[in-house]
PDB file of N, CA and C in Angstrom:
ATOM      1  N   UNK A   1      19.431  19.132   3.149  1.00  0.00           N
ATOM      2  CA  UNK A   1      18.001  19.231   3.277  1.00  0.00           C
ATOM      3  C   UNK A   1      17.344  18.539   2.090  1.00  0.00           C
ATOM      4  N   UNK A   2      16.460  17.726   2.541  1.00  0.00           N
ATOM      5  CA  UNK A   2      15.942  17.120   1.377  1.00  0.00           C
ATOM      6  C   UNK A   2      14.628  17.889   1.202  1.00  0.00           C
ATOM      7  N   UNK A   3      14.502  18.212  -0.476  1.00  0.00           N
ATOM      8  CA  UNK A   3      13.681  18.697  -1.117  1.00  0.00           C
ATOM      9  C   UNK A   3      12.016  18.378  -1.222  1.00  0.00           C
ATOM     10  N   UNK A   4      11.489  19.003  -2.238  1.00  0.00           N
ATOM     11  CA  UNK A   4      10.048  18.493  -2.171  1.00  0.00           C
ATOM     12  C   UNK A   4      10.106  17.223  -2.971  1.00  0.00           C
ATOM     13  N   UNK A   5       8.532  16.602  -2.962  1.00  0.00           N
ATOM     14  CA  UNK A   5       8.675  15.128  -4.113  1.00  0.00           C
ATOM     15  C   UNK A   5       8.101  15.484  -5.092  1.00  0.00           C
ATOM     16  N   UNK A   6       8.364  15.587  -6.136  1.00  0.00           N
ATOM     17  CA  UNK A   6       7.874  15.866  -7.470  1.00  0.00           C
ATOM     18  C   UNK A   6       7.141  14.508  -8.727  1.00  0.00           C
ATOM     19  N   UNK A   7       6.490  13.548  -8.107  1.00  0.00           N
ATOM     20  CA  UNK A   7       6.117  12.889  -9.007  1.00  0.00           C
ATOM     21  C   UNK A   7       5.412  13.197 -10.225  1.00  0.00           C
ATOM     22  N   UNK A   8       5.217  12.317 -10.812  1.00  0.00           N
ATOM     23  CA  UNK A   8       4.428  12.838 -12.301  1.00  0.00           C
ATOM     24  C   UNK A   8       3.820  11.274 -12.602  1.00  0.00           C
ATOM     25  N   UNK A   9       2.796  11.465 -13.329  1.00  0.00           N
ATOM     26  CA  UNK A   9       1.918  10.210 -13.723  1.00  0.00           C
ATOM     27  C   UNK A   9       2.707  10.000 -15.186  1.00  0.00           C
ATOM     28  N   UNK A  10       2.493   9.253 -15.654  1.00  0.00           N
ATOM     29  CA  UNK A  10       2.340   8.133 -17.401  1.00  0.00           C
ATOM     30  C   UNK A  10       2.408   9.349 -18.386  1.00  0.00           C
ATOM     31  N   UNK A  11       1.895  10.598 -18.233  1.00  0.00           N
ATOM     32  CA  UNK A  11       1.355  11.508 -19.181  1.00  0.00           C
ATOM     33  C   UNK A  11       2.740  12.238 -18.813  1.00  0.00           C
ATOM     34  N   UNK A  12       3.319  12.241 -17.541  1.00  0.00           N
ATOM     35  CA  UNK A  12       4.111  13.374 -17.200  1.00  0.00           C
ATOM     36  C   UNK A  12       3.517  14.637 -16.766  1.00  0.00           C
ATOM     37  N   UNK A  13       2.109  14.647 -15.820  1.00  0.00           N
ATOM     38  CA  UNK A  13       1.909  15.667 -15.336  1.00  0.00           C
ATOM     39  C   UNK A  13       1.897  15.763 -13.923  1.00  0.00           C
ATOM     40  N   UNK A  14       2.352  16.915 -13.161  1.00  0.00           N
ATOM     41  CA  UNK A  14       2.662  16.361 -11.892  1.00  0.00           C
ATOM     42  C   UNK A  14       1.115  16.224 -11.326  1.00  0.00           C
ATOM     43  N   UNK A  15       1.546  15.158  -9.851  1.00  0.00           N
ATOM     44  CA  UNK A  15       0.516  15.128  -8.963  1.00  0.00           C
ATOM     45  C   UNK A  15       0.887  15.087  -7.872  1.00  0.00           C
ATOM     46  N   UNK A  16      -0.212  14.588  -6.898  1.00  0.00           N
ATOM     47  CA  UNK A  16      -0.191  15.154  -5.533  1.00  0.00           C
ATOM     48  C   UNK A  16       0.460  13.865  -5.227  1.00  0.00           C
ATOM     49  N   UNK A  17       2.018  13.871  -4.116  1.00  0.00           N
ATOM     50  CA  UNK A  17       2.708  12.462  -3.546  1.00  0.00           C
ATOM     51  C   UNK A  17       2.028  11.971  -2.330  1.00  0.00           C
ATOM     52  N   UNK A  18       1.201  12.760  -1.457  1.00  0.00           N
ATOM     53  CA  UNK A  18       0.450  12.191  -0.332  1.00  0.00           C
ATOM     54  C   UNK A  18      -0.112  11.060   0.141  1.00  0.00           C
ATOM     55  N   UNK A  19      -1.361  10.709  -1.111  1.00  0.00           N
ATOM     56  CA  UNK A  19      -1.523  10.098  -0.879  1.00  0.00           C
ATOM     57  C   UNK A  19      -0.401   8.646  -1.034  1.00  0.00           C
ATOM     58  N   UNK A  20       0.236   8.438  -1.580  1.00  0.00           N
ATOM     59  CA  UNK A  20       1.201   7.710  -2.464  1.00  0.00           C
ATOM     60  C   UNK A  20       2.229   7.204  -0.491  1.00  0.00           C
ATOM     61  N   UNK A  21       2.870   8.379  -0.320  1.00  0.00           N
ATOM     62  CA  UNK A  21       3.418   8.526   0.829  1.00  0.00           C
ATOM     63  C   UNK A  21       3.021   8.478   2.260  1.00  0.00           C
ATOM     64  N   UNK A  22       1.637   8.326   2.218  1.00  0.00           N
ATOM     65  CA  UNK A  22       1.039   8.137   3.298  1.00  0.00           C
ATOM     66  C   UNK A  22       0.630   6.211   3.112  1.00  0.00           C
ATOM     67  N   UNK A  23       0.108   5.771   2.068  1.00  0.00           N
ATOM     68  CA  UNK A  23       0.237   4.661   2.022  1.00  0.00           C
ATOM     69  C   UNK A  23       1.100   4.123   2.066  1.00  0.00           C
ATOM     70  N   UNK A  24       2.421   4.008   1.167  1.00  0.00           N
ATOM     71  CA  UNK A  24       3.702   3.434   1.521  1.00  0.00           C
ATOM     72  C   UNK A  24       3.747   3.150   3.377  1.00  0.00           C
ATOM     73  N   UNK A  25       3.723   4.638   3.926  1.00  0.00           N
ATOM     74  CA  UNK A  25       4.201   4.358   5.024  1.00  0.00           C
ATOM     75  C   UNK A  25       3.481   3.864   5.929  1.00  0.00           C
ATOM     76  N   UNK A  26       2.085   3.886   6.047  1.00  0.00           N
ATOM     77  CA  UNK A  26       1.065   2.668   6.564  1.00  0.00           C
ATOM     78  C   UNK A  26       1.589   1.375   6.382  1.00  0.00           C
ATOM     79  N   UNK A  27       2.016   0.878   5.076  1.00  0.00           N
ATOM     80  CA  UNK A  27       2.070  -0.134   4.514  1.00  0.00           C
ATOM     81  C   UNK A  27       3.340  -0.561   5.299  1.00  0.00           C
ATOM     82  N   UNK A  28       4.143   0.058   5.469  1.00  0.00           N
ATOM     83  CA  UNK A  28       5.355  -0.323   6.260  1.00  0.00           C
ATOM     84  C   UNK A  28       5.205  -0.670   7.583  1.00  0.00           C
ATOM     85  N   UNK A  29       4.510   0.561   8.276  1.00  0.00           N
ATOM     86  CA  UNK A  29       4.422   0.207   9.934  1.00  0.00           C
ATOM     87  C   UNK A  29       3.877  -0.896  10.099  1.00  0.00           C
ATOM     88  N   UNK A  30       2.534  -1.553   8.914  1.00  0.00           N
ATOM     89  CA  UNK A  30       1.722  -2.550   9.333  1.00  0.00           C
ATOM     90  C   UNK A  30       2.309  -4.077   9.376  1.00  0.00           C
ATOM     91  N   UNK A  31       3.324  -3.869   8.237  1.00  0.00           N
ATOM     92  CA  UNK A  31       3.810  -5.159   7.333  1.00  0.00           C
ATOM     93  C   UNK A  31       4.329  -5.506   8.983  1.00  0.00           C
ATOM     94  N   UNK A  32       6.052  -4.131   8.443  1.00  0.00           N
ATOM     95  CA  UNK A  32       7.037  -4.880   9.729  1.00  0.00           C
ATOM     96  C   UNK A  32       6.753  -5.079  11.275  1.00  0.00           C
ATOM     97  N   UNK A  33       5.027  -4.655  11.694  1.00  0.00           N
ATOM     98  CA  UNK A  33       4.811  -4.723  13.107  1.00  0.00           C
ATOM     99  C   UNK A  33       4.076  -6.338  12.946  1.00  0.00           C
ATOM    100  N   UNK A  34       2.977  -6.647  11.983  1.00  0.00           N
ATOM    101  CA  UNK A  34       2.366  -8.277  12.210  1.00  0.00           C
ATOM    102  C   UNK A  34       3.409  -8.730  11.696  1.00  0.00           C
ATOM    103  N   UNK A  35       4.221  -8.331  10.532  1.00  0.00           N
ATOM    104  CA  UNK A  35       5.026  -9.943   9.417  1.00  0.00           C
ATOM    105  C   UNK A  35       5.683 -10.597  10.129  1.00  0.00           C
ATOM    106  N   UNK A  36       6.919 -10.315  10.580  1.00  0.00           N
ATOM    107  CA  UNK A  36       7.718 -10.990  11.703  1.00  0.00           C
ATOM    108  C   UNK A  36       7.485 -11.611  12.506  1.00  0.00           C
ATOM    109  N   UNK A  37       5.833 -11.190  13.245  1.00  0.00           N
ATOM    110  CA  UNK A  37       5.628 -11.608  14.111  1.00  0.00           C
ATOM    111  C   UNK A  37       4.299 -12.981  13.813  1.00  0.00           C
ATOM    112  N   UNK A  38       3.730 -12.730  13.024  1.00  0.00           N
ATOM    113  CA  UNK A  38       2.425 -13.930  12.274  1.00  0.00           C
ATOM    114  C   UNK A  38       3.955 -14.981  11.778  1.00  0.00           C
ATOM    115  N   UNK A  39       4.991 -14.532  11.125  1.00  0.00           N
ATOM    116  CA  UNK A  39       5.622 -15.596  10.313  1.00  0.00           C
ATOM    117  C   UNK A  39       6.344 -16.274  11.549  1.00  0.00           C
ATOM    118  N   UNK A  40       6.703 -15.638  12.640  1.00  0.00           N
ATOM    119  CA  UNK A  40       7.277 -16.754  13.925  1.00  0.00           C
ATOM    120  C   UNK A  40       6.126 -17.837  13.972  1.00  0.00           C
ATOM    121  N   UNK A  41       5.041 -17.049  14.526  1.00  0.00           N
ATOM    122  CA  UNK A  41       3.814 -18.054  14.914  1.00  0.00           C
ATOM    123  C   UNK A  41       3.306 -19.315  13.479  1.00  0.00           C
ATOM    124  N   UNK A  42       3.783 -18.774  12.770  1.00  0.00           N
ATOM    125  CA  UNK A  42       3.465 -19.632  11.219  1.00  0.00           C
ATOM    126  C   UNK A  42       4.958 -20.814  10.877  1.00  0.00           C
ATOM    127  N   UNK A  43       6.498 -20.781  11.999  1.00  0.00           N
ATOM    128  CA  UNK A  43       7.184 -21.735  12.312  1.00  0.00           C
ATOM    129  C   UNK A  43       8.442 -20.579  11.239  1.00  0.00           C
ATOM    130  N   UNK A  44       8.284 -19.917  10.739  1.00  0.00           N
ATOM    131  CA  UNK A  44       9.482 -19.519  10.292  1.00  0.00           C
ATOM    132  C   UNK A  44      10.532 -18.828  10.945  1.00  0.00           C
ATOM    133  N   UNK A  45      11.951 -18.883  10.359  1.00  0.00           N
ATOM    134  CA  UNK A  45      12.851 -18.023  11.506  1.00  0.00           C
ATOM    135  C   UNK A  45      12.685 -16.567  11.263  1.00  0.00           C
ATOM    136  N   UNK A  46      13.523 -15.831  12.358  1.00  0.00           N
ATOM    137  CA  UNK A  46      13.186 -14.760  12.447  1.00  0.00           C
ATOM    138  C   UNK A  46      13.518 -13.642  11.043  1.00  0.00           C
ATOM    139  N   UNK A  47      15.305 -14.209  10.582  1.00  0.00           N
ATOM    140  CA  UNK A  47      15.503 -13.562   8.839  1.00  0.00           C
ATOM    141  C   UNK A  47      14.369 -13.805   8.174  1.00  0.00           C
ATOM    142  N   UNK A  48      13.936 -15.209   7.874  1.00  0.00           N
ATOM    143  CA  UNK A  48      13.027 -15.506   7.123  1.00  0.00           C
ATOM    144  C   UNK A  48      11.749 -14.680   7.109  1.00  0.00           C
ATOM    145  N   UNK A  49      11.228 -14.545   8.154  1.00  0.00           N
ATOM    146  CA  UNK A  49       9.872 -13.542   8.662  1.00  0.00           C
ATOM    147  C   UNK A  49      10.127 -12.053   8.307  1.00  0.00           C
ATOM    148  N   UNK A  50      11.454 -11.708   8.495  1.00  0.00           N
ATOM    149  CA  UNK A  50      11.409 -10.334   8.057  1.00  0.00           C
ATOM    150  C   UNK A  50      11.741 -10.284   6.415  1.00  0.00           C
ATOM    151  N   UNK A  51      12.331 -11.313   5.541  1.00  0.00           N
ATOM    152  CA  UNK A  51      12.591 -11.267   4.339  1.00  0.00           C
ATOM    153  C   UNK A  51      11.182 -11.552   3.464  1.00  0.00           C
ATOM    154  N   UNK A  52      10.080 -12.002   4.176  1.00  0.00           N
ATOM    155  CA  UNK A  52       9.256 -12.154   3.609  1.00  0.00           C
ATOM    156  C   UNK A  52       8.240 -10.685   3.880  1.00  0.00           C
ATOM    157  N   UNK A  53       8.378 -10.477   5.001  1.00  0.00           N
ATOM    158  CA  UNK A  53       7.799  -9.107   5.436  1.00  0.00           C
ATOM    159  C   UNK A  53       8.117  -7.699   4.527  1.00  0.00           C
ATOM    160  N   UNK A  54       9.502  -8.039   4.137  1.00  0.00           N
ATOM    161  CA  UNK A  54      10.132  -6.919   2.926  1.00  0.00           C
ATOM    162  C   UNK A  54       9.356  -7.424   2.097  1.00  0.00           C
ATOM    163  N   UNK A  55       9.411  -8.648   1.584  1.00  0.00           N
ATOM    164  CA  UNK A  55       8.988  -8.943  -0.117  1.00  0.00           C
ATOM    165  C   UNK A  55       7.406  -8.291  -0.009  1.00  0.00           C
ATOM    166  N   UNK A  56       6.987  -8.361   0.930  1.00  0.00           N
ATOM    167  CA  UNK A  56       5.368  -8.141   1.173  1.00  0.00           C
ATOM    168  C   UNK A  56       5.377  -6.294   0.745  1.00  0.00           C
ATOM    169  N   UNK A  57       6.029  -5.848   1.910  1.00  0.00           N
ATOM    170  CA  UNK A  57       6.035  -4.341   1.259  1.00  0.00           C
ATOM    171  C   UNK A  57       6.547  -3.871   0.250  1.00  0.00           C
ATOM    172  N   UNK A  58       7.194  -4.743  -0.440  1.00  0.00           N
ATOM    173  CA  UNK A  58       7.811  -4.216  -2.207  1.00  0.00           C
ATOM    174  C   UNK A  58       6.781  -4.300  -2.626  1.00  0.00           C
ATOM    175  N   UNK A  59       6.093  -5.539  -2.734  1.00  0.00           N
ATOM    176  CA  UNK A  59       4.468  -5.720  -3.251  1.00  0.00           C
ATOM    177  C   UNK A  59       3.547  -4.674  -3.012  1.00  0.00           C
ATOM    178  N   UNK A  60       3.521  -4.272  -1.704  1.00  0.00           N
ATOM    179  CA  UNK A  60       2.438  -2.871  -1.468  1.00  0.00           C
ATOM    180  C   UNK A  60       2.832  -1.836  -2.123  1.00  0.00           C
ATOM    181  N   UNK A  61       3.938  -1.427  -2.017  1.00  0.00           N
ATOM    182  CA  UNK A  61       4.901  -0.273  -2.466  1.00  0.00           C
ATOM    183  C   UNK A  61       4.158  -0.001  -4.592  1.00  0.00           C
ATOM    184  N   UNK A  62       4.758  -1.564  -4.760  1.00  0.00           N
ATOM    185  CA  UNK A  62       4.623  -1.631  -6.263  1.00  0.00           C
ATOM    186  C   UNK A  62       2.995  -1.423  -6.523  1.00  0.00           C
ATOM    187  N   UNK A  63       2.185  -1.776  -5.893  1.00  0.00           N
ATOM    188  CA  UNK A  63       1.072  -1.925  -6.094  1.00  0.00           C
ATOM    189  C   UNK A  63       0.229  -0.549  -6.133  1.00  0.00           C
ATOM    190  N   UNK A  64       0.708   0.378  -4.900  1.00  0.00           N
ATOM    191  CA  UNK A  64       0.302   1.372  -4.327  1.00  0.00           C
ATOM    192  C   UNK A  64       1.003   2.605  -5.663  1.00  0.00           C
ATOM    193  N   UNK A  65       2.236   2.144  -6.105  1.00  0.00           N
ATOM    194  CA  UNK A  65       2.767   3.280  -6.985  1.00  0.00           C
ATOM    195  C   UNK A  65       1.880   3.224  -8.151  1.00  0.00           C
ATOM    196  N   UNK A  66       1.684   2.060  -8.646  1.00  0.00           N
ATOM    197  CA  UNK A  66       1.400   1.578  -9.843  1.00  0.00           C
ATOM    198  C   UNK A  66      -0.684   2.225 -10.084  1.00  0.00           C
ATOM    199  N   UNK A  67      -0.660   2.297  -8.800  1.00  0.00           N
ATOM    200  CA  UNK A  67      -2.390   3.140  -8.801  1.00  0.00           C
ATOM    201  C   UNK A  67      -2.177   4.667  -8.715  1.00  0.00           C
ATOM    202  N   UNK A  68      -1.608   4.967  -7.632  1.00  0.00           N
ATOM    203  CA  UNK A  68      -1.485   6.755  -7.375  1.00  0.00           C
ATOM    204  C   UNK A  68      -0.729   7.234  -7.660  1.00  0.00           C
ATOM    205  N   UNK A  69       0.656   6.759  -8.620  1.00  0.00           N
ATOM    206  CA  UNK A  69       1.238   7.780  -8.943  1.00  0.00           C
ATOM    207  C   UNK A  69       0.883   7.501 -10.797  1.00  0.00           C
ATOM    208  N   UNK A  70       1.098   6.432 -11.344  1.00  0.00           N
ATOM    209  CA  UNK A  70       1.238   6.201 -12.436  1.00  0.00           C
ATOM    210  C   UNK A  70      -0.149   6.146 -13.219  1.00  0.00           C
ATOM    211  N   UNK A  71      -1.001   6.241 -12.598  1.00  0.00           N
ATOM    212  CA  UNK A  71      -2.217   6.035 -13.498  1.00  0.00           C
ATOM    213  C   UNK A  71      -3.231   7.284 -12.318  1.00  0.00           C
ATOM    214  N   UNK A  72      -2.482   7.858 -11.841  1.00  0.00           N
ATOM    215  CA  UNK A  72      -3.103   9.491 -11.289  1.00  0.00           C
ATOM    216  C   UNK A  72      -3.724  10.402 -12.151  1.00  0.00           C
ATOM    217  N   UNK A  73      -4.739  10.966 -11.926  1.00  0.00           N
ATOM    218  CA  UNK A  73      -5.120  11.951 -12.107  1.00  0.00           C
ATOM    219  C   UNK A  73      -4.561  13.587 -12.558  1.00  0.00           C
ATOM    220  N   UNK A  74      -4.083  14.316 -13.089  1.00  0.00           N
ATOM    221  CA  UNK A  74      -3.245  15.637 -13.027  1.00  0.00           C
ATOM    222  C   UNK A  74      -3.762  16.495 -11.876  1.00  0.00           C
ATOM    223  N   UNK A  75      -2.966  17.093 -11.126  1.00  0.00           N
ATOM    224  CA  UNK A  75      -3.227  18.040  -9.919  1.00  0.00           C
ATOM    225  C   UNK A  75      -4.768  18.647  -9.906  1.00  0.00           C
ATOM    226  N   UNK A  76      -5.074  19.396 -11.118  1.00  0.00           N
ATOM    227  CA  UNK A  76      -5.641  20.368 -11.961  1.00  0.00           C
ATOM    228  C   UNK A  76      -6.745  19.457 -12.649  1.00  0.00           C
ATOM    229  N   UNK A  77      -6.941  17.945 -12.328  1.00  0.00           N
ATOM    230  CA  UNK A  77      -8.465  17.677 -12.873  1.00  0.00           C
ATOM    231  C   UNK A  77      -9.622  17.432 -12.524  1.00  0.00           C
ATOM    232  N   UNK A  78      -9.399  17.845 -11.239  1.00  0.00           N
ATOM    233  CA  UNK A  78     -10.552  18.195 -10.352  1.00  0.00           C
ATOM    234  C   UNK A  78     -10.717  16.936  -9.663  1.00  0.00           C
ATOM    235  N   UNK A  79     -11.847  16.594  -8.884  1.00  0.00           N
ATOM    236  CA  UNK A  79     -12.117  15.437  -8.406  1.00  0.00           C
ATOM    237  C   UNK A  79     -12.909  14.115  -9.318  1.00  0.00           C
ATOM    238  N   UNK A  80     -12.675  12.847  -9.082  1.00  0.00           N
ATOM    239  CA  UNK A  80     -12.975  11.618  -9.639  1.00  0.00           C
ATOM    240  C   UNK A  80     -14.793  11.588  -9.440  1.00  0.00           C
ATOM    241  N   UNK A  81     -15.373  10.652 -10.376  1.00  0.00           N
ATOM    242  CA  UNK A  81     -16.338  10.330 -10.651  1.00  0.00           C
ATOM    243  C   UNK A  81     -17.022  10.117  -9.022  1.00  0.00           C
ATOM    244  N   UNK A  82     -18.077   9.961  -8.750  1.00  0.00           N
ATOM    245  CA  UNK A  82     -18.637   9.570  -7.449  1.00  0.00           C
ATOM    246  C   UNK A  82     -18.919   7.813  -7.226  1.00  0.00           C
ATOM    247  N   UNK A  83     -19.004   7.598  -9.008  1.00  0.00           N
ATOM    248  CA  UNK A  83     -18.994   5.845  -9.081  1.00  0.00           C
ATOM    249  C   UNK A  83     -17.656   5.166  -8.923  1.00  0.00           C
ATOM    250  N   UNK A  84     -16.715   5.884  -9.301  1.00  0.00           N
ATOM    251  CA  UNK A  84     -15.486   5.370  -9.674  1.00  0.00           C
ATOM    252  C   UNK A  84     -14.849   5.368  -8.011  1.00  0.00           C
ATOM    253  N   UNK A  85     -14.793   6.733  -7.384  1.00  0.00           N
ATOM    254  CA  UNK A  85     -14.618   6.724  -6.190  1.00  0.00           C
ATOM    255  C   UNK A  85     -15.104   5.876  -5.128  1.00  0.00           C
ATOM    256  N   UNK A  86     -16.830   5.200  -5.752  1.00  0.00           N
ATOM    257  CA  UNK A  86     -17.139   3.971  -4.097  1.00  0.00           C
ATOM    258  C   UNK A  86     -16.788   2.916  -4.941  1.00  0.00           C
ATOM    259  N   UNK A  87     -16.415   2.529  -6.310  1.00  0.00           N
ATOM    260  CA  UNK A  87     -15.475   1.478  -6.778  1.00  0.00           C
ATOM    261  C   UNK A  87     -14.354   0.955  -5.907  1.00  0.00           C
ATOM    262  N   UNK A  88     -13.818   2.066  -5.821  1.00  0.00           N
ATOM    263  CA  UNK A  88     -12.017   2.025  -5.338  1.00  0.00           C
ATOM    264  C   UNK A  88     -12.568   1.691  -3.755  1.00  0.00           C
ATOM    265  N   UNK A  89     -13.183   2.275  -3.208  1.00  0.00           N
ATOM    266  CA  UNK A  89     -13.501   2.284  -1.638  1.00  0.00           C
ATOM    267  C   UNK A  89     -14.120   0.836  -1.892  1.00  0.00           C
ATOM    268  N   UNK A  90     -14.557   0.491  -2.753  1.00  0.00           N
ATOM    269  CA  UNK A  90     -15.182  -1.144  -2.000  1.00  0.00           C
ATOM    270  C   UNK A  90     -13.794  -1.844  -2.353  1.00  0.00           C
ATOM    271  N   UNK A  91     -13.243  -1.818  -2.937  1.00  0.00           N
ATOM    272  CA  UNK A  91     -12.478  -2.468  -3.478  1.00  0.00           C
ATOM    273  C   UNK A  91     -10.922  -2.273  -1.995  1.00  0.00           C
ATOM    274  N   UNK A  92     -10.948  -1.397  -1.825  1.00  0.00           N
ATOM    275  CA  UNK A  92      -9.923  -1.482  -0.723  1.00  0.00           C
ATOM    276  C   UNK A  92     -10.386  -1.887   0.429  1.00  0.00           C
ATOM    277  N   UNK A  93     -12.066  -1.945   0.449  1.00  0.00           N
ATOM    278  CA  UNK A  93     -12.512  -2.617   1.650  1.00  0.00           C
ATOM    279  C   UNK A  93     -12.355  -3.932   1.770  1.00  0.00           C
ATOM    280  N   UNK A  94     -12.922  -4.716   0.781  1.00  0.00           N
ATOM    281  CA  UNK A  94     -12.513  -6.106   0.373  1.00  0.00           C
ATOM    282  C   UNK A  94     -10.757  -6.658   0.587  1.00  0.00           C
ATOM    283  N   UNK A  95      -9.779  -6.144   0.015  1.00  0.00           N
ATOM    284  CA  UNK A  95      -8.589  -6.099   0.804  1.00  0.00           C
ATOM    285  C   UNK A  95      -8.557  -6.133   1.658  1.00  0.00           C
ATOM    286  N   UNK A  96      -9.032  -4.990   2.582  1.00  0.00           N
ATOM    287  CA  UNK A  96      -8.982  -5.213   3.621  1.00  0.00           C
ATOM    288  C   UNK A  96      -9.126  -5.994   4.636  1.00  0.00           C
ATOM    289  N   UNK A  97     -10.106  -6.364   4.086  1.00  0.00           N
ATOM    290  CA  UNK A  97     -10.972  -7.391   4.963  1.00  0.00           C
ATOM    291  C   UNK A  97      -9.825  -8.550   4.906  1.00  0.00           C
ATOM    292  N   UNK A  98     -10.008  -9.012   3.496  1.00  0.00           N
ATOM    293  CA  UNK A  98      -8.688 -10.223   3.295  1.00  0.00           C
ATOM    294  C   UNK A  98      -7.770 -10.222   4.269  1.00  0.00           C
ATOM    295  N   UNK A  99      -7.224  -8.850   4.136  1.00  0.00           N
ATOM    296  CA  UNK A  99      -6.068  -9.026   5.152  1.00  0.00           C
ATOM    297  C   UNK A  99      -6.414  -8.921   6.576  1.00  0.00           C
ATOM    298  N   UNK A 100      -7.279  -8.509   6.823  1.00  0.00           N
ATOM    299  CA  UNK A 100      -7.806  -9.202   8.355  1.00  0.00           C
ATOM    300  C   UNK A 100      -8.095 -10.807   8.595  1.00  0.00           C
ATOM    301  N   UNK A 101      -8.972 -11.208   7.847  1.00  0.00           N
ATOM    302  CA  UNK A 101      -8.576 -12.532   7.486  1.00  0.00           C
ATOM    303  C   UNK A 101      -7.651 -12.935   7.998  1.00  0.00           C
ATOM    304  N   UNK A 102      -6.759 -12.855   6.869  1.00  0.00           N
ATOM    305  CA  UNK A 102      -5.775 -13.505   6.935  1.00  0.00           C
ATOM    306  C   UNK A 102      -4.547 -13.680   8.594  1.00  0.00           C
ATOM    307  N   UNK A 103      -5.338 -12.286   9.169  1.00  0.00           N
ATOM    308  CA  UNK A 103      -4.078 -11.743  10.434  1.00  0.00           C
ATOM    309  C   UNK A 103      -5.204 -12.774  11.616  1.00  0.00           C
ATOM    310  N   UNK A 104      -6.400 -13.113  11.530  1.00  0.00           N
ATOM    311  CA  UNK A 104      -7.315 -14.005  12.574  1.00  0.00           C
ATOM    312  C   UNK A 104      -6.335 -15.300  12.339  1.00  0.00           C
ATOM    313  N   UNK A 105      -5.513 -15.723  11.310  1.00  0.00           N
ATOM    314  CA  UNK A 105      -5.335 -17.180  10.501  1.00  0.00           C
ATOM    315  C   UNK A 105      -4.404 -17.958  11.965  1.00  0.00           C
ATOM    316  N   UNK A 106      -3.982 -17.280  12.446  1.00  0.00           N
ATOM    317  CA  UNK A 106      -2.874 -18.310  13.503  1.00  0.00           C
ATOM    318  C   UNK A 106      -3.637 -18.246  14.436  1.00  0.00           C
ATOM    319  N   UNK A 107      -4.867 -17.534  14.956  1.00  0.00           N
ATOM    320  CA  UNK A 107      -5.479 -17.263  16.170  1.00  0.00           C
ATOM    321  C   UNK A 107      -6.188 -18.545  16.022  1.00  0.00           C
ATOM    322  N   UNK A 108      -6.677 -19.110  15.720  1.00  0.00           N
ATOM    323  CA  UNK A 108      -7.507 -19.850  15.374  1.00  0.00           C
ATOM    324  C   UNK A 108      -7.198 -21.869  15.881  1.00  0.00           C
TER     325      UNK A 108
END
């Protein structure tokens, strides 16, 4: 039986893995359902499309740890600023968008 997840931020205090684990695994379903399939339509082979599709989610993975677990908040410090919070929200909107962008790019 596998146990609970116990992360801890930079300071070493624990925090919450949710969000952390819920992104990862977004990040996965999304990569390996377009990557493979945008990198055929973009002329690459099929290893190739999925080796780049991995490198893509190491990148999310690293990216995603490197915000919510390592530079987290402690369980116990209540909730974030209200500025800092529509910071982060524009800021993942803009991503977002990019990466829509980017998924219109072969339609075209």
């Amino acid at each position: 039986m596998i146990g609970p997840v116990h992360l801890r931020n930079r300071r070493g205090d624990p925090i919450d893995p949710i969000p952390f684990l819920v992104t990862t695994g977004l990040a996965f379903a999304l990569v390996f359902s377009f990557g493979p399939l945008y990198g055929l339509a973009y002329g690459l082979s099929l290893s190739a499309a999925l080796a780049l599709s991995a490198l893509g989610f190491v990148g999310v993975t690293i990216v995603a740890y490197r915000q919510l677990v390592r530079s987290a908040p402690p369980v116990g410090a209540g909730a974030l600023p209200a500025d800092l919070r529509f910071e982060r929200l524009l800021y993942a909107g803009v991503v977002l968008g990019i990466a829509f962008l980017a998924l219109t790019l072969p339609l075209l």
